[in-house]
Protein backbone atom coordinates (compact mmCIF):
# COMPACT_ATOMS: atom_id res chain seq x y z
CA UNK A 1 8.37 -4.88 10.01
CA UNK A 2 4.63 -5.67 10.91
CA UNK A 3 3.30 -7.43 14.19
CA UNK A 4 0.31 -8.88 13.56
CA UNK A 5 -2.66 -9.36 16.48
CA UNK A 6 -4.93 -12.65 15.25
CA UNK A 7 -8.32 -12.61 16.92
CA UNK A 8 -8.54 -13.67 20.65
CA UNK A 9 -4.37 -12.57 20.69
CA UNK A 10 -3.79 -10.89 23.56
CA UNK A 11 -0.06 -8.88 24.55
CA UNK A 12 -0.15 -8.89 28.54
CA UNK A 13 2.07 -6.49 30.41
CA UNK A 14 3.49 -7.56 33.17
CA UNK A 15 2.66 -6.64 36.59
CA UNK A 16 5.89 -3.58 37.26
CA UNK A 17 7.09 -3.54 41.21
CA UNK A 18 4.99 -2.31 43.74
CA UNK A 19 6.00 0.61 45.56
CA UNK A 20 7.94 -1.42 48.20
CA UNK A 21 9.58 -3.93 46.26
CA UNK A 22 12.41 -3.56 43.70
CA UNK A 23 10.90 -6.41 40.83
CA UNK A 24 7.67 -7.23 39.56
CA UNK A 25 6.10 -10.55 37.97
CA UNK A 26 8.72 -13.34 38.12
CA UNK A 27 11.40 -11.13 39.34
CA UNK A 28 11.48 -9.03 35.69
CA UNK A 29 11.50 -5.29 35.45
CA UNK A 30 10.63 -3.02 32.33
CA UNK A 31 13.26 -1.13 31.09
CA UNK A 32 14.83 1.82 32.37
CA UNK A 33 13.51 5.29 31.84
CA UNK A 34 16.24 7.54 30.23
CA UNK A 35 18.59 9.92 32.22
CA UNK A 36 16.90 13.35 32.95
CA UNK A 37 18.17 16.08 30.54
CA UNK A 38 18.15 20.42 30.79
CA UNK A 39 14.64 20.03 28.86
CA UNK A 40 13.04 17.72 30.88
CA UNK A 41 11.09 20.49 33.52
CA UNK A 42 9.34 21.69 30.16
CA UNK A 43 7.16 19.38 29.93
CA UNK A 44 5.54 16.08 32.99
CA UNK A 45 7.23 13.33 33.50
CA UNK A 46 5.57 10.53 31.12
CA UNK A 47 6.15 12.63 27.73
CA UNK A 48 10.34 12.77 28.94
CA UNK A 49 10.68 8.70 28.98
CA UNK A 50 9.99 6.20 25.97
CA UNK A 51 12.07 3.07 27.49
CA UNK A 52 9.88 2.63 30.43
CA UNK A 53 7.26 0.87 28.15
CA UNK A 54 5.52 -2.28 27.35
CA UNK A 55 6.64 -1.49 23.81
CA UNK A 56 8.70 1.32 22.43
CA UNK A 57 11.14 2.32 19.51
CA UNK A 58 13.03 4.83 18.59
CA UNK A 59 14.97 6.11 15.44
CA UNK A 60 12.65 3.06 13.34
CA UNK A 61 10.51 3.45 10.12
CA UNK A 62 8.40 1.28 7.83
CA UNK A 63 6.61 -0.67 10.98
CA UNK A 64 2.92 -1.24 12.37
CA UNK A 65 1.17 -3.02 14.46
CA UNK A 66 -2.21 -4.46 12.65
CA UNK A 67 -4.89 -7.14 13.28
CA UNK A 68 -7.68 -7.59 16.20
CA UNK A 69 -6.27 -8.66 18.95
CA UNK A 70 -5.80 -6.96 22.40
CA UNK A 71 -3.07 -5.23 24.21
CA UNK A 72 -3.57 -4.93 27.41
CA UNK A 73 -1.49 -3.09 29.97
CA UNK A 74 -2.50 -4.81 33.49
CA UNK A 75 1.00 -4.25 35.00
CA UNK A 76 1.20 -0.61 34.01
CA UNK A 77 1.54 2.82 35.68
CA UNK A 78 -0.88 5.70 35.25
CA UNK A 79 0.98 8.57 36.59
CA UNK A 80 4.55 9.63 38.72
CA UNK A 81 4.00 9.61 42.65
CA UNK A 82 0.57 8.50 44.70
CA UNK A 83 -2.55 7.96 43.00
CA UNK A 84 -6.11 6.40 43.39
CA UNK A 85 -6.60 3.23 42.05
CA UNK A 86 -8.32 3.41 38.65
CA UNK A 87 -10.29 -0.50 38.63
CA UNK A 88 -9.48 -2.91 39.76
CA UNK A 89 -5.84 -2.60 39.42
CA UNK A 90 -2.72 -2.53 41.68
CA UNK A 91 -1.00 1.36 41.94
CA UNK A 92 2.36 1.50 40.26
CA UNK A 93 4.36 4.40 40.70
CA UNK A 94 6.00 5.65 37.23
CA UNK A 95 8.87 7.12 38.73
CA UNK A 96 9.68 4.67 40.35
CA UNK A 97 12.99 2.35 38.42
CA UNK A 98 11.47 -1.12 37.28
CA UNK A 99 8.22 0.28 36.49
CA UNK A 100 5.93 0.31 33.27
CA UNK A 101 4.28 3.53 32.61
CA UNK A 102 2.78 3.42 28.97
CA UNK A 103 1.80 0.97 26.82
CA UNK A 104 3.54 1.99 23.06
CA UNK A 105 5.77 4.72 23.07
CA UNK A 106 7.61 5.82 19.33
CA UNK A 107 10.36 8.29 19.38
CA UNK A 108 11.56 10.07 15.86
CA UNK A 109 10.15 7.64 13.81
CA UNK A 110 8.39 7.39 10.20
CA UNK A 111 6.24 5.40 8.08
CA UNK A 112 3.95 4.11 10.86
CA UNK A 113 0.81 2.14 10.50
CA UNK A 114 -0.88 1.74 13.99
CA UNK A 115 -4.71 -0.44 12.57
CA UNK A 116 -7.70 -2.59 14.38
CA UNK A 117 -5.95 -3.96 17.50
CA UNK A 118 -8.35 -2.90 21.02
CA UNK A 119 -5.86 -1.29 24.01
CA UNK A 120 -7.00 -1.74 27.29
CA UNK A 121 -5.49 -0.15 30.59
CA UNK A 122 -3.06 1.53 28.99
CA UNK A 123 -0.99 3.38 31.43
CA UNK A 124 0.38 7.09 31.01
CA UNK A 125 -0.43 6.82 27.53
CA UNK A 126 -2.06 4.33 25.26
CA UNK A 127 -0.11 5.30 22.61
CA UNK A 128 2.89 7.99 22.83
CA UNK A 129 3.81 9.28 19.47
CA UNK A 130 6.42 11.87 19.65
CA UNK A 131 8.30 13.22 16.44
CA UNK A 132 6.60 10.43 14.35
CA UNK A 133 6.10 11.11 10.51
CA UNK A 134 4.04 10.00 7.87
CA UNK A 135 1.23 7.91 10.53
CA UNK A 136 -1.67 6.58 10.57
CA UNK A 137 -4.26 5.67 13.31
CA UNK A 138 -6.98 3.86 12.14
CA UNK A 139 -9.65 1.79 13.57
CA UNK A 140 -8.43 1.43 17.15
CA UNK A 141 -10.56 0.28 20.60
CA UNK A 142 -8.99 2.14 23.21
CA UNK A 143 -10.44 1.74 26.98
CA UNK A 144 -7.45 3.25 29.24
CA UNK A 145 -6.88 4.66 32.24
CA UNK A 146 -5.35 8.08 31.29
CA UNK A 147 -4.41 9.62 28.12
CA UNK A 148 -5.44 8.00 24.99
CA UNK A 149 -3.55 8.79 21.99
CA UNK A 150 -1.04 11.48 22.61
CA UNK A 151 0.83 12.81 18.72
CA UNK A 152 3.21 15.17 19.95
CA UNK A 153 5.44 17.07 17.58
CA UNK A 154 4.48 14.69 14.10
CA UNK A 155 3.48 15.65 10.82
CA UNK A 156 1.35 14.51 8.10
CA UNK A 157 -0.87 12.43 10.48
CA UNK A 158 -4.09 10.25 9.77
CA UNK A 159 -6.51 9.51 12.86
CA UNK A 160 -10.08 8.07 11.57
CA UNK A 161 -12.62 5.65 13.10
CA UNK A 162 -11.46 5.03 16.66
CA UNK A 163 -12.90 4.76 19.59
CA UNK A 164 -11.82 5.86 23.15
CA UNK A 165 -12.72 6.11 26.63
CA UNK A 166 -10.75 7.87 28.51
CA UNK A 167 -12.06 8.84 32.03
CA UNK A 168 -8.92 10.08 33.65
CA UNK A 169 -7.11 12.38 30.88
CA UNK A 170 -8.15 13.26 27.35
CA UNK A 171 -8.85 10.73 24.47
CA UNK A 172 -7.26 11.99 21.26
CA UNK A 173 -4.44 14.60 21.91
CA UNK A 174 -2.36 16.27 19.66
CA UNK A 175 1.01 18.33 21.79
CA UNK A 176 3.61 20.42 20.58
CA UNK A 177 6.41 19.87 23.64
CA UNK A 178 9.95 20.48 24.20
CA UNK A 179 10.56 16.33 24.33
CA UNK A 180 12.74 16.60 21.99
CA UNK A 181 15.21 18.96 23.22
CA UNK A 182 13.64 21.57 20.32
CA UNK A 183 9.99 22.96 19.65
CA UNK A 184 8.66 21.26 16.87
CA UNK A 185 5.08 21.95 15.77
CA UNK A 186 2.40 19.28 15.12
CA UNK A 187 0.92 19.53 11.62
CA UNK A 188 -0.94 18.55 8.93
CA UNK A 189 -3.03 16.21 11.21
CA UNK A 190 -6.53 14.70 10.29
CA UNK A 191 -8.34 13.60 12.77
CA UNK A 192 -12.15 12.14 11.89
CA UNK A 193 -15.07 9.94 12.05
CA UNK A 194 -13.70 9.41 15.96
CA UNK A 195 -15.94 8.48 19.41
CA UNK A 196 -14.47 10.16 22.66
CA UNK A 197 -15.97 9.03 25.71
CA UNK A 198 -15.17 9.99 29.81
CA UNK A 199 -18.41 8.55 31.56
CA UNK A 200 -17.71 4.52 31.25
CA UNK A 201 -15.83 2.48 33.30
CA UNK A 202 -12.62 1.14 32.56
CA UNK A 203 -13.18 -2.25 30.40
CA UNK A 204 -16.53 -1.67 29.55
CA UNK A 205 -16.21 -0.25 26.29
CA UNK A 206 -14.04 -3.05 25.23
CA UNK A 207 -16.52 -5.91 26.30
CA UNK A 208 -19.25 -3.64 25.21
CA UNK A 209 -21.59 -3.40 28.49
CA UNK A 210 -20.94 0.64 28.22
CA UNK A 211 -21.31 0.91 32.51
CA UNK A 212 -21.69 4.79 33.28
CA UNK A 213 -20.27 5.48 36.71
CA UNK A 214 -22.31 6.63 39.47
CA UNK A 215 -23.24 10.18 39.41
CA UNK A 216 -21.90 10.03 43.20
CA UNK A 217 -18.57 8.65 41.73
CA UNK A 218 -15.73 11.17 41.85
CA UNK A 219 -11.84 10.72 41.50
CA UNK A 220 -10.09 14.06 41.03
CA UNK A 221 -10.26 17.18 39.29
CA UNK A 222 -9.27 15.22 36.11
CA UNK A 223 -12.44 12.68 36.53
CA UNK A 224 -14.59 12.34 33.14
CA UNK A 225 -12.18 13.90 30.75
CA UNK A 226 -12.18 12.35 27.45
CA UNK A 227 -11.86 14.81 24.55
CA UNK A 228 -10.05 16.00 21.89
CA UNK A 229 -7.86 18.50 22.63
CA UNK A 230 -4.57 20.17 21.31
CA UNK A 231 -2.58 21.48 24.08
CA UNK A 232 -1.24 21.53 27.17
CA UNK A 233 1.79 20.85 26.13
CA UNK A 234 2.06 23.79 23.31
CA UNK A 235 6.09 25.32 22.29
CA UNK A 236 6.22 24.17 18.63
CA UNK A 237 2.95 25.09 17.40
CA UNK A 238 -0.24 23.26 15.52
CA UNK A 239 -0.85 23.70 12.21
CA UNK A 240 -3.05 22.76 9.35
CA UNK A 241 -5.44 20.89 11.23
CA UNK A 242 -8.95 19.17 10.60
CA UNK A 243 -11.03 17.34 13.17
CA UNK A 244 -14.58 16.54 11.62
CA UNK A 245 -16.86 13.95 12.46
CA UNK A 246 -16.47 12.79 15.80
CA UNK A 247 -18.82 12.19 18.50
CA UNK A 248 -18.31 12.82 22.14
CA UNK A 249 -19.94 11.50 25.32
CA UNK A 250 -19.94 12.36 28.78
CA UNK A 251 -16.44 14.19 28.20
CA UNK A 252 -14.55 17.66 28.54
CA UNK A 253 -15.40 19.84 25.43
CA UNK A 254 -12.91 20.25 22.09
CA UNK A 255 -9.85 22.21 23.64
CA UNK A 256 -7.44 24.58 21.80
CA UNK A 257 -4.54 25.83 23.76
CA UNK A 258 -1.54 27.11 23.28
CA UNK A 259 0.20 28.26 26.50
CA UNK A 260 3.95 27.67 26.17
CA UNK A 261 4.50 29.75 23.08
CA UNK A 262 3.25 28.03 20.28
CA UNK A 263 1.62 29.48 17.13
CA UNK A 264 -1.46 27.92 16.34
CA UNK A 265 -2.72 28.88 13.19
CA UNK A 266 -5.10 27.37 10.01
CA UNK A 267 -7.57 24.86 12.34
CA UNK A 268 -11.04 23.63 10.66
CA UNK A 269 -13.22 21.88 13.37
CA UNK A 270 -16.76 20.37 11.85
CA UNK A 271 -19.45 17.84 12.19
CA UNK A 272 -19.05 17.74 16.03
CA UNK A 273 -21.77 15.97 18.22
CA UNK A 274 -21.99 16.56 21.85
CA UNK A 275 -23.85 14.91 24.53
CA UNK A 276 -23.92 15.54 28.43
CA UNK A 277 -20.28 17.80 27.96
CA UNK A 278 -18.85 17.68 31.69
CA UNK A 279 -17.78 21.48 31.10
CA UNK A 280 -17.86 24.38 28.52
CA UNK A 281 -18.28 22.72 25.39
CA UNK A 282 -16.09 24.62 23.20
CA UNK A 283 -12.67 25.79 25.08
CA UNK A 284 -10.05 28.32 23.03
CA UNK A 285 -7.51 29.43 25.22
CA UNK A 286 -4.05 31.96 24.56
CA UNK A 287 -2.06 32.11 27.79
CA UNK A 288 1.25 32.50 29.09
CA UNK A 289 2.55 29.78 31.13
CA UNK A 290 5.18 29.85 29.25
CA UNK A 291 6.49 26.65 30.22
CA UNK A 292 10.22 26.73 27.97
CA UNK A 293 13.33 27.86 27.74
CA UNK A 294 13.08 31.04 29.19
CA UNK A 295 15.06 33.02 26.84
CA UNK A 296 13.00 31.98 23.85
CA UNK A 297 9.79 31.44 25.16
CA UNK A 298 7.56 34.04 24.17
CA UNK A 299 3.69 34.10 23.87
CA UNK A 300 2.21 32.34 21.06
CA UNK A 301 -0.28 33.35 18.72
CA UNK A 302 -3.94 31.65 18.12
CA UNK A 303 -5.64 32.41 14.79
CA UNK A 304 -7.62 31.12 11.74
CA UNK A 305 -9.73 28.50 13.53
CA UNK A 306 -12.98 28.31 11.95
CA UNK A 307 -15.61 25.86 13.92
CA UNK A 308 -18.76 24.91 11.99
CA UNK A 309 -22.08 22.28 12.37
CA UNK A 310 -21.39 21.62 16.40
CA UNK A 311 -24.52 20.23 18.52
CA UNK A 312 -23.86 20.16 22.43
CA UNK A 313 -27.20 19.17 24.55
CA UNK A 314 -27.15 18.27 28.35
CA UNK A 315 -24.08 20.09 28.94
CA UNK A 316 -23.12 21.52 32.51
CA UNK A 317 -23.72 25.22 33.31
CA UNK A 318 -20.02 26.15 32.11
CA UNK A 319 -20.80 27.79 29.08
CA UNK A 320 -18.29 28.01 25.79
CA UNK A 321 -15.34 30.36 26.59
CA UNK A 322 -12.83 31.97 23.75
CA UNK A 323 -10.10 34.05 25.57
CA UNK A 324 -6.92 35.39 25.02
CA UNK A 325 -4.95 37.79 27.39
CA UNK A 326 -3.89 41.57 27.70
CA UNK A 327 -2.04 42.51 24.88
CA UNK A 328 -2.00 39.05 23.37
CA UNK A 329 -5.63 38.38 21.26
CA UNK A 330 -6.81 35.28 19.31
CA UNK A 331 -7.57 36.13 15.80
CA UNK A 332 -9.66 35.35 12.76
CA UNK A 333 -12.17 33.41 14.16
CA UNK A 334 -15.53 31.52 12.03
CA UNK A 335 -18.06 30.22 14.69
CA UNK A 336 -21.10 29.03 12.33
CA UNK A 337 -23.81 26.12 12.41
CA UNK A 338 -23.99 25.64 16.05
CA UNK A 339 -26.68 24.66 18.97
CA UNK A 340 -25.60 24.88 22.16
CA UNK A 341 -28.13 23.62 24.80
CA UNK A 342 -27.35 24.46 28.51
CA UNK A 343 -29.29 23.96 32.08
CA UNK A 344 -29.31 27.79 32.94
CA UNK A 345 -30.50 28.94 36.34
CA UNK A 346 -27.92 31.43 36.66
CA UNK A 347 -28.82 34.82 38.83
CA UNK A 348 -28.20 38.44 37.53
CA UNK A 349 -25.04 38.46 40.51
CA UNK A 350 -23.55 35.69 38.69
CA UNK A 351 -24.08 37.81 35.27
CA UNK A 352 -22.43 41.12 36.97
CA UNK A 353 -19.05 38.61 37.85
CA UNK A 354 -15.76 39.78 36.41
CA UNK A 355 -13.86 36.26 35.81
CA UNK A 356 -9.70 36.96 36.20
CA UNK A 357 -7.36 37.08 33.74
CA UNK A 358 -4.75 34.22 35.19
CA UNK A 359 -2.90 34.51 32.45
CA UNK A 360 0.40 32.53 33.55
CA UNK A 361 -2.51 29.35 35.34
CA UNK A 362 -3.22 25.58 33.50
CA UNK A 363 -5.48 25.71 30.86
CA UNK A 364 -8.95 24.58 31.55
CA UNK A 365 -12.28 25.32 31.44
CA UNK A 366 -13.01 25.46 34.80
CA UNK A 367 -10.01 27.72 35.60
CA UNK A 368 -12.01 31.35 35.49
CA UNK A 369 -14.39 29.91 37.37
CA UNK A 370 -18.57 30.56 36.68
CA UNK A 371 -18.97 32.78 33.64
CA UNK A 372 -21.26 35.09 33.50
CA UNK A 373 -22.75 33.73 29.85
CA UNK A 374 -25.25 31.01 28.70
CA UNK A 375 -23.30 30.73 25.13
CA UNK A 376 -20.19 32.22 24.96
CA UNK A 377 -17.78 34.37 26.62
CA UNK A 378 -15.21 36.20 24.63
CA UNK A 379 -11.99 37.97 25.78
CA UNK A 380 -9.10 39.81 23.99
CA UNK A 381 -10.24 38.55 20.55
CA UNK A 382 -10.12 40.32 17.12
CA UNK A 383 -11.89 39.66 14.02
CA UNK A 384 -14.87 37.02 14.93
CA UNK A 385 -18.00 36.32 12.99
CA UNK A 386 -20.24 34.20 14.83
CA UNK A 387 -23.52 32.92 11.99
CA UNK A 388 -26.63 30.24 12.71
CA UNK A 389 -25.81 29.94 16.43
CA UNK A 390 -28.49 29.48 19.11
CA UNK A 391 -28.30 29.00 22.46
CA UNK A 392 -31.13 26.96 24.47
CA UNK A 393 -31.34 26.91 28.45
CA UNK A 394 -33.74 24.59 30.58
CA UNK A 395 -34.63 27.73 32.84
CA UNK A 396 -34.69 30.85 32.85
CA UNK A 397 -31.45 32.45 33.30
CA UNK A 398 -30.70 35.88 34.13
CA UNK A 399 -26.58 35.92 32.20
CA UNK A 400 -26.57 37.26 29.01
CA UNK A 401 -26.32 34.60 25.60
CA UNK A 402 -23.33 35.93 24.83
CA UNK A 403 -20.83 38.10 26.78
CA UNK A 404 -17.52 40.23 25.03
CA UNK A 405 -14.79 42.15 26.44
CA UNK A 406 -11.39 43.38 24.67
CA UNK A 407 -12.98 42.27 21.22
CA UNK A 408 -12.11 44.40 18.18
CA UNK A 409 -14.19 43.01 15.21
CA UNK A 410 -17.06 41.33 15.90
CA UNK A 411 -19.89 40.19 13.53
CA UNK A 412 -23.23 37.99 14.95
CA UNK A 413 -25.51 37.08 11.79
CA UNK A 414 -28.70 34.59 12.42
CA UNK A 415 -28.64 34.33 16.28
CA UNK A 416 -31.19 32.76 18.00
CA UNK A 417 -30.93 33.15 22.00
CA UNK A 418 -32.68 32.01 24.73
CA UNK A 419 -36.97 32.84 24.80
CA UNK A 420 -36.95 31.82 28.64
CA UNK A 421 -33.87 34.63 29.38
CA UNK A 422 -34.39 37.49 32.35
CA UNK A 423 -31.33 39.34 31.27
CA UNK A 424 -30.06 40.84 28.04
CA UNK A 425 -28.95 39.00 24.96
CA UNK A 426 -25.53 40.70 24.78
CA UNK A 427 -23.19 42.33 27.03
CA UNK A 428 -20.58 44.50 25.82
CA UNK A 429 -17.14 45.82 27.53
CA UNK A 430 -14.49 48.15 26.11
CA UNK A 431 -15.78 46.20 21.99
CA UNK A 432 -15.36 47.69 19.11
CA UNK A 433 -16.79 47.08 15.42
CA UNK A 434 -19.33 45.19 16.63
CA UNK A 435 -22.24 44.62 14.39
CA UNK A 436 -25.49 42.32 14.96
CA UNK A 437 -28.24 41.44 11.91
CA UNK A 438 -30.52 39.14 10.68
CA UNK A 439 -31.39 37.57 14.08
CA UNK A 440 -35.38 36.81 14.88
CA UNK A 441 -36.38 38.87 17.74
CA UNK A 442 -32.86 41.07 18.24
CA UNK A 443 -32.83 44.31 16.96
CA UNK A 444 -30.32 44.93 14.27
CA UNK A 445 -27.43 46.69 15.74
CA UNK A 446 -24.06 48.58 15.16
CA UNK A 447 -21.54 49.72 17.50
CA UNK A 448 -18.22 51.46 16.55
CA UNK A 449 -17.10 51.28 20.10
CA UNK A 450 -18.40 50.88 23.21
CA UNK A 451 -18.07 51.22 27.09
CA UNK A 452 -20.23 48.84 29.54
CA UNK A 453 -23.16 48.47 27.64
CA UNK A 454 -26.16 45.60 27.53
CA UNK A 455 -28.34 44.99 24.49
């Protein structure tokens, strides 16, 4: 079955019940969310509920939704409980019975074609995909109010040339949750020639008058997300995966997490562009929420990611952060081809700063707090080569380019950091195997093991 959007055809949601009233537009109400289940605490509230949609299936194959018309989700929820408005837009709450919370939601479905049709305001999610086979993404305009496209628990999936700005939640985000009732691992996922955005305001992408907010303009911890990223959500795993190509703009960084036991393993990132990243640019992160059934929950694994031609410039002060956690180290890592330009500033307290472990806290970021590294901080790692990387700061900064601890394996060939620097170029703790060569003003160095040292 196809639907088919002609040019100026627009799908309107309707407007769901307000918090104090039982019906919405003309007395109607969207369909009922399904009954809570054992599995449902694993993972929030939107990825547990399909029905409560403008449009959803389940259990259907051989369908898509094609041509250039609009679907816009006016009378849709953004999130469970209070909220700020996002526009100019009513607040719906999604748990409450009556109410709309995403715009297309697809449950254990295959053969799905999803091409050329703009989303606007599209609730929870613009597009909910869990346990969906065989799809493709292609050539979508999405300008929502929280999470973009969401591909939880699919394989053999095709994202290329879409656009989305997301300011409120990430753009383009592939999950591995317990929906299902199972872990299930997302895999053999493409996702390229993409634009992520967090800085514009809602509608103006669509009617192409790209309106920044106000640098005073602040809504939340989630404000300006954007991104690509594959995680939280993270107990099947994600495998065999390529993102290449993509540009993004006033966002959150590229995000790899796997917190709730999930094995992520065989990832190619390349051809990134970055401009004016809200936070570190680059984000790995092993933890152990371990948000699952408890008696087969266990911490996952994170290896053979290799990350190659990335360009960040204007980012904020966070720099790029790869960390694992005590006893538990991401492996196998390629880091080559990349320029990361940061403000600096930083003083040589904020390079003595010991970040925490947190291992069990939300993946973010943000969530260590100020690192004490221009370019990147590594923790509980093994096996890393790190080739043509240089690191640029607008001032003089007294943190190190690059600062290790835990790391067993480490090889930097061809880096270039910092002229303006007032502190060391590297900063070692408890590393061993480390080797640095070929890099223009850095003395060629090799360390079988080391305590607290600074080179």
């Amino acid at each position: 079955m196809a639907l088919y959007l002609q040019q100026g055809a627009t799908i309107l949601a309707a407007d769901s019940p307000l918090p104090d009233q039982s019906t919405g537009y003309m007395g109607g109400t969207y369909d009922s969310a399904e009954p809570k289940t054992e599995w449902d605490a694993y993972q929030d509230y939107g990825h547990n509920h399909w029905h409560n949609s403008l449009m959803w299936g389940e259990n259907i194959h051989d369908f898509g939704i094609f041509g250039p018309g609009l679907i816009w989700g006016k009378g849709l929820s953004h999130s469970a409980g209070s909220s700020n408005p996002r526009g100019n837009y009513p607040v719906y709450r999604a748990d409450q019975p009556g109410v709309g919370n995403k715009a297309i939601a697809l449950k254990n479905c295959h053969n799905v074609i999803f091409r050329d049709f703009c989303l606007l305001k599209g609730g929870h999610f613009g597009l909910l995909l869990t346990g969906v086979d065989n799809l493709t993404i292609e050539n979508l305009k999405i300008d929502t109010d929280r999470d973009g496209i969401d591909i939880d628990c699919c394989k053999n999936v095709r994202v290329s040339n879409c656009s989305v700005n997301s300011p409120w939640d990430d753009g383009i985000c592939p999950k591995s949750s317990f929906a299902l009732g199972y872990a299930r691992a997302t895999e053999n996922v493409t996702i390229t020639n993409c634009y992520i955005s967090g800085c514009y305001e809602l509608g103006s992408l669509l009617d192409g008058t790209f309106k920044k907010f106000k640098p005073d303009v602040n809504d939340g911890g989630s404000f300006r997300n954007g991104r690509i990223k594959c995680g939280t959500e993270s107990n099947g795993g994600f495998r065999n995966i390529s993102i290449s190509n993509c540009v993004f703009e006033g966002s959150r960084g590229l995000a790899i997490e796997t917190v709730d036991g999930a094995l992520i393993e065989d990832i190619a990132v390349s051809n990134i562009t970055m401009r004016e990243t809200v936070n570190g640019p680059i984000f790995l992160r092993l933890g152990a929420r371990l948000r699952g059934p408890p008696q087969s929950t266990e911490v996952g694994t994170l290896k053979r990611v290799l990350i190659s031609n990335i360009t960040s410039y204007g980012a904020s002060a966070l720099c790029s952060s790869i960390s694992g956690i005590p006893g538990y180290m991401i492996e196998d890592l390629k880091i080559s081809d990349v320029f990361f330009h940061q403000p600096g500033s930083a003083d040589s307290e904020l390079a003595k700063r010991q970040p925490p472990e947190l291992e069990q806290a939300y993946p973010e970021p943000t969530m260590f707090g100020d690192l004490p590294a221009t370019g990147l901080f590594l923790r509980h790692v093994r096996n890393i080569e790190v080739s043509n990387l240089e690191v640029i700061t607008e001032t003089a900064d007294a943190r190190p380019a690059f600062w290790l601890k835990d790391v067993d394996g480490a090889d930097f060939f061809r880096v270039k950091v910092p002229k303006t620097r007032i502190g060391p170029a590297f900063h070692l703790q408890n590393v061993t195997d480390f080797r640095l060569f070929g890099s223009k003003y850095l003395k060629d160095t090799q360390v079988d093991s080391s305590g607290d040292v600074s080179l």
